[in-house]
Protein backbone atom coordinates (compact mmCIF):
# COMPACT_ATOMS: atom_id res chain seq x y z
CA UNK A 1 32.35 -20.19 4.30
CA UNK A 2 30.15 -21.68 7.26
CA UNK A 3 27.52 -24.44 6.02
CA UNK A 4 24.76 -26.36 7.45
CA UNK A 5 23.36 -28.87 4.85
CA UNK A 6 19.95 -29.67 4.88
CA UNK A 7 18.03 -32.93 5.56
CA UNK A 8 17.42 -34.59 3.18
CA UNK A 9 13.15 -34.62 3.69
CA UNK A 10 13.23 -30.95 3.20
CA UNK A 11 15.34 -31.28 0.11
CA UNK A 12 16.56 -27.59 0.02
CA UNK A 13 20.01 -26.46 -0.49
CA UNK A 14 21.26 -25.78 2.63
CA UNK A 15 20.12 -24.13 6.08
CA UNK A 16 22.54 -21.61 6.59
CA UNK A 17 25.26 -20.31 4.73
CA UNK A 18 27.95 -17.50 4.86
CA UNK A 19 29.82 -16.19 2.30
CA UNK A 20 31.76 -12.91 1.20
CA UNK A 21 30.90 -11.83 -2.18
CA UNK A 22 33.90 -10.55 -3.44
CA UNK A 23 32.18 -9.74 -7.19
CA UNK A 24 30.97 -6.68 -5.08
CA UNK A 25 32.36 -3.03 -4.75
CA UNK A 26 30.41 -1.78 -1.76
CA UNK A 27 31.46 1.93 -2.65
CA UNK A 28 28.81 1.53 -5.44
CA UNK A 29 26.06 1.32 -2.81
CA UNK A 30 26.87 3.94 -0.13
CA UNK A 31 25.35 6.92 -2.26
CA UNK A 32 22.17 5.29 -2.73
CA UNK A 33 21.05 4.56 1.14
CA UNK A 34 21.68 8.50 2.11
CA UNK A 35 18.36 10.32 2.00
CA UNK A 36 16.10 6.80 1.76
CA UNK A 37 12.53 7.51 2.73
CA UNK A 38 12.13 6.55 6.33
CA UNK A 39 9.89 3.73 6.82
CA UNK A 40 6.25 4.97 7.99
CA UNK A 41 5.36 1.74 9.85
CA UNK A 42 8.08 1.65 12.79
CA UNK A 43 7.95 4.38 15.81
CA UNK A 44 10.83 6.58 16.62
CA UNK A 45 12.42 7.27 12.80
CA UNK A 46 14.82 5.09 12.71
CA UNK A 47 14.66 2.82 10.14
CA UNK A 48 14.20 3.44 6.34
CA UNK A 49 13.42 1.22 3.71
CA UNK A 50 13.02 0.95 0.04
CA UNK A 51 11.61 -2.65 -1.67
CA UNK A 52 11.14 -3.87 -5.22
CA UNK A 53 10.70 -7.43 -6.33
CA UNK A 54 12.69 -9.29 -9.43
CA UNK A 55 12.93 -12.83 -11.21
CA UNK A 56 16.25 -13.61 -12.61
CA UNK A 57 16.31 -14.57 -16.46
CA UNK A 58 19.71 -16.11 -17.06
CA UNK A 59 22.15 -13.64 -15.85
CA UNK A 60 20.12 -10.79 -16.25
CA UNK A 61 17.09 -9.18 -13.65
CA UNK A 62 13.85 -8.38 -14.66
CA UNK A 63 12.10 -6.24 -12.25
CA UNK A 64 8.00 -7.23 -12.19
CA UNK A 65 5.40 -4.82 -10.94
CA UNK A 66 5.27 -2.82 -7.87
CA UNK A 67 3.00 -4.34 -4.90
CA UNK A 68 2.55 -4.04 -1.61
CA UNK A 69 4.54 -6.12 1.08
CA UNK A 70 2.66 -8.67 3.73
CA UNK A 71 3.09 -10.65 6.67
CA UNK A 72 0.54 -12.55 9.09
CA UNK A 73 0.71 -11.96 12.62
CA UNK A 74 2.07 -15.05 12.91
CA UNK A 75 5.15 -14.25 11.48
CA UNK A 76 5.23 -10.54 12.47
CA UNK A 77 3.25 -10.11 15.53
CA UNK A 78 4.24 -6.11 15.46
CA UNK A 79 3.20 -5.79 11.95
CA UNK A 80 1.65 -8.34 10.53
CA UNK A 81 -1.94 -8.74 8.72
CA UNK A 82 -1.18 -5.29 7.48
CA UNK A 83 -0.72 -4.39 3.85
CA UNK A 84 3.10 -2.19 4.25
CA UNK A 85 3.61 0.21 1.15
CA UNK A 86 7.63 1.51 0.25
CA UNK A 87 9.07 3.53 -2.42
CA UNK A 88 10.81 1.15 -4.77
CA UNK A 89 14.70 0.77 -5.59
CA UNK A 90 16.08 3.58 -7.09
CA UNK A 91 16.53 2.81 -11.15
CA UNK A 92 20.19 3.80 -10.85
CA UNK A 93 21.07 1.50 -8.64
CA UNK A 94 18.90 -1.17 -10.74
CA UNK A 95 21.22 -1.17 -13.35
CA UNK A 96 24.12 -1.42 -11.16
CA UNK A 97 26.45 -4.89 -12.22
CA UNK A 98 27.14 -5.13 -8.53
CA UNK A 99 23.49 -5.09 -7.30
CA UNK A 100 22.77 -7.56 -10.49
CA UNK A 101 26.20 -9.52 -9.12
CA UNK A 102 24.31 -9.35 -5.34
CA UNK A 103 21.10 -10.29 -6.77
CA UNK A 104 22.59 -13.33 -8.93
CA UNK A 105 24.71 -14.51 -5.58
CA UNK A 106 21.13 -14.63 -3.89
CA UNK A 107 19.72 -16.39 -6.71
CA UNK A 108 22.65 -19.21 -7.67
CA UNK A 109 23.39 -19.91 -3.72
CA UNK A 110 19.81 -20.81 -3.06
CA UNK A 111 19.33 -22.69 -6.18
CA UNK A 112 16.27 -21.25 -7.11
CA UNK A 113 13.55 -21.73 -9.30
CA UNK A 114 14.03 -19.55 -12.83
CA UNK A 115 10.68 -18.11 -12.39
CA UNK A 116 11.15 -17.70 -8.42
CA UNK A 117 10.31 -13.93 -7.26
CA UNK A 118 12.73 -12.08 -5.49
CA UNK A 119 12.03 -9.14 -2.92
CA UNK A 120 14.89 -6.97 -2.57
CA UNK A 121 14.56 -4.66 0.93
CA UNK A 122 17.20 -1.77 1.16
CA UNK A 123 17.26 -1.21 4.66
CA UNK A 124 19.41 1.67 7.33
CA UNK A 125 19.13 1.77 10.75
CA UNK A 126 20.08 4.71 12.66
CA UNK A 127 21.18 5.05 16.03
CA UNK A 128 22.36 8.09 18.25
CA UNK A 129 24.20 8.73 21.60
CA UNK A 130 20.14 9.39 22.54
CA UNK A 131 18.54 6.42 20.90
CA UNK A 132 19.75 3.13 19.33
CA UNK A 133 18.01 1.63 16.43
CA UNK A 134 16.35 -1.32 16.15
CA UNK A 135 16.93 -3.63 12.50
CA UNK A 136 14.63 -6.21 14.28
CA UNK A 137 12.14 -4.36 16.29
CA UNK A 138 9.96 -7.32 15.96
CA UNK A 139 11.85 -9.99 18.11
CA UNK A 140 13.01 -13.53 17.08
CA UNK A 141 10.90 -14.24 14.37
CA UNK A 142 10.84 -15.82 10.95
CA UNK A 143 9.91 -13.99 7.56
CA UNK A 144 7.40 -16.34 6.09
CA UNK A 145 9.21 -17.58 2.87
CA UNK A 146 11.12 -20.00 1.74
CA UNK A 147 14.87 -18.14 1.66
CA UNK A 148 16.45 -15.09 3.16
CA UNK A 149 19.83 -13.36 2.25
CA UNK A 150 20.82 -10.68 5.01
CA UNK A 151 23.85 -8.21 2.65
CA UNK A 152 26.09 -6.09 5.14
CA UNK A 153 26.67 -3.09 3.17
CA UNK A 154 28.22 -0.39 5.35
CA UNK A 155 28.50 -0.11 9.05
CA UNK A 156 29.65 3.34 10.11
CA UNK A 157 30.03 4.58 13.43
CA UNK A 158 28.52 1.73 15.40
CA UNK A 159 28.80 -1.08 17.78
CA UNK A 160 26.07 -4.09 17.99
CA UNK A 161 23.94 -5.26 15.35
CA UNK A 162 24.95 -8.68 15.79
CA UNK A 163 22.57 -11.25 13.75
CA UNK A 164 21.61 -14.97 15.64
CA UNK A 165 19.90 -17.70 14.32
CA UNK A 166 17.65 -19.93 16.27
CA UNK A 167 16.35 -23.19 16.22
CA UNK A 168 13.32 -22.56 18.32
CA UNK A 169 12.66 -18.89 20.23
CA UNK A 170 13.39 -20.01 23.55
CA UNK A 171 16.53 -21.57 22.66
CA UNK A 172 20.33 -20.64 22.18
CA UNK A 173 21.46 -19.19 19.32
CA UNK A 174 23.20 -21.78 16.89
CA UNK A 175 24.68 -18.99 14.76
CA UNK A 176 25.99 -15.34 15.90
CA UNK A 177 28.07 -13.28 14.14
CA UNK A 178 28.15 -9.31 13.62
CA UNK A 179 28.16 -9.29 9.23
CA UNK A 180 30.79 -7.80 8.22
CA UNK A 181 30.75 -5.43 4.89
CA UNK A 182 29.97 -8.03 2.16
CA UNK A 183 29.23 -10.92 3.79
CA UNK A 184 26.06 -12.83 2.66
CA UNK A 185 23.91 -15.07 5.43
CA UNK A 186 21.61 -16.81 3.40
CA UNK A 187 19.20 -18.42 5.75
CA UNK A 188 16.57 -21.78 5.01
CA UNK A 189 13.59 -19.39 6.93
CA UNK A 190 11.35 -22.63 7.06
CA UNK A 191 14.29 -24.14 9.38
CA UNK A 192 15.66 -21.00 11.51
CA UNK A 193 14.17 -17.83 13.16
CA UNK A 194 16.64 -14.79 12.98
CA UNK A 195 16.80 -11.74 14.78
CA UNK A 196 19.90 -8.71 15.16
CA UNK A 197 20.44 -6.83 18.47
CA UNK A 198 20.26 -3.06 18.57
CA UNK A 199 23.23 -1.18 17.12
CA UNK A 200 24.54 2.04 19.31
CA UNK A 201 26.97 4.00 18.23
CA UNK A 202 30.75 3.93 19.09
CA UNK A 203 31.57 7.72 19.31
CA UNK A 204 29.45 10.70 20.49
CA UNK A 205 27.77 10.75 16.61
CA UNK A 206 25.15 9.57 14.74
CA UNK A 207 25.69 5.85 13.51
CA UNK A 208 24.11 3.72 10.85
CA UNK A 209 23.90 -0.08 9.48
CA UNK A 210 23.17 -0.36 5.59
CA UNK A 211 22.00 -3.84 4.79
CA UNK A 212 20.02 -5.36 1.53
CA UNK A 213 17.76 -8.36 2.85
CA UNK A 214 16.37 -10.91 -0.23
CA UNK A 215 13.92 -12.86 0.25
CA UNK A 216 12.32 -15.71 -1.75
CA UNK A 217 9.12 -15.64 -2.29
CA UNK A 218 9.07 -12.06 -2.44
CA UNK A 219 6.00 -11.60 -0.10
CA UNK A 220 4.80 -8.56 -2.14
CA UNK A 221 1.42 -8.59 -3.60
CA UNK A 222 -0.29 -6.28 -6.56
């Protein structure tokens, strides 16, 4: 496990941390990201997306309303100031121990509040020997919460995709690493910006990246 600790003004957990969470059967995800509804708000069809929001109440999830998802500009100059509407998680995989187990890793790793809201995002990006696909198509950026967790769920048939953290946009990268299936980058977002190159994939096929990203707040508004 790779650690940063935090300083000690900021008083948060950490600023970076990975970990493999090995409570987790990833087999028990792949059904649920074929056929996702492909997100409306990105060009070229490559990305889809399903989002619901939770608080944890001891080691159980209770899942609040449905809302819609915002950023400023100033955290998402490609999409920002615009209110983004998705399906929500499908109720199957809700009730899934290993998406409570992912949810709970979030959760106890970031130390958070019992009351703190969680977004869940169920992200795939697609790529062909045509196009690649984008997970970041808006740059180096930051979220605009508090805490992110980037899951690697399944990466089939592809090459890139490798996640950096930064410092500042115009510097190096202090963290790169392609996530491997089950491995958890939980990320201080007031600290870092993030972003993940393009995937392509490896044989003359389509590819795809499954990921769930958590984020705390949950940026998602009735």
């Amino acid at each position: 496990m790779q650690q940063v600790r935090a300083s000690t003004e900021l008083e948060y957990a950490f600023l970076f941390t990975l970990r493999k969470v090995n409570s987790i059967n990833l087999e028990g995800f792949k059904p649920f990201f074929r056929n996702m509804p492909v997100d409306p708000y990105i060009k070229g069809n490559f990305r889809s997306r399903r989002l619901s929001r939770f608080t944890v109440s001891g080691n159980e999830l209770i899942k609040l309303p449905h809302g819609y998802f915002f950023q400023s500009k100033e955290y998402n100059p490609l999409l920002g100031d615009l209110k983004r509407e998705f399906a929500e998680l499908d109720d199957a995989l809700i009730e899934l121990d290993i998406f409570k187990n992912l949810v709970l890793a979030f959760s106890d790793s970031c130390k958070l509040h019992p009351e703190a809201e969680i977004g869940v995002h169920q992200i795939r990006i697609i790529c062909s020997p045509d196009n690649s696909g984008s997970p970041a198509p808006e740059g180096i950026h930051q979220d605009g919460t508090d805490f992110i967790g980037i899951f690697s769920v399944d990466r089939d048939n592809i090459q890139g995709g490798e996640t950096h953290l930064y410092t500042a946009k115009r510097e190096k990268p202090v963290f790169s690493k392609v996530l491997n299936p089950g491995e958890l980058l939980l990320v201080n977002d007031h600290e870092f910006f993030h972003f993940a190159n393009p995937i392509k994939p490896q044989t003359d096929a389509q590819g795809s990246f499954d990921v769930f990203v958590l984020t705390s707040p949950s940026l998602l508004s009735e």
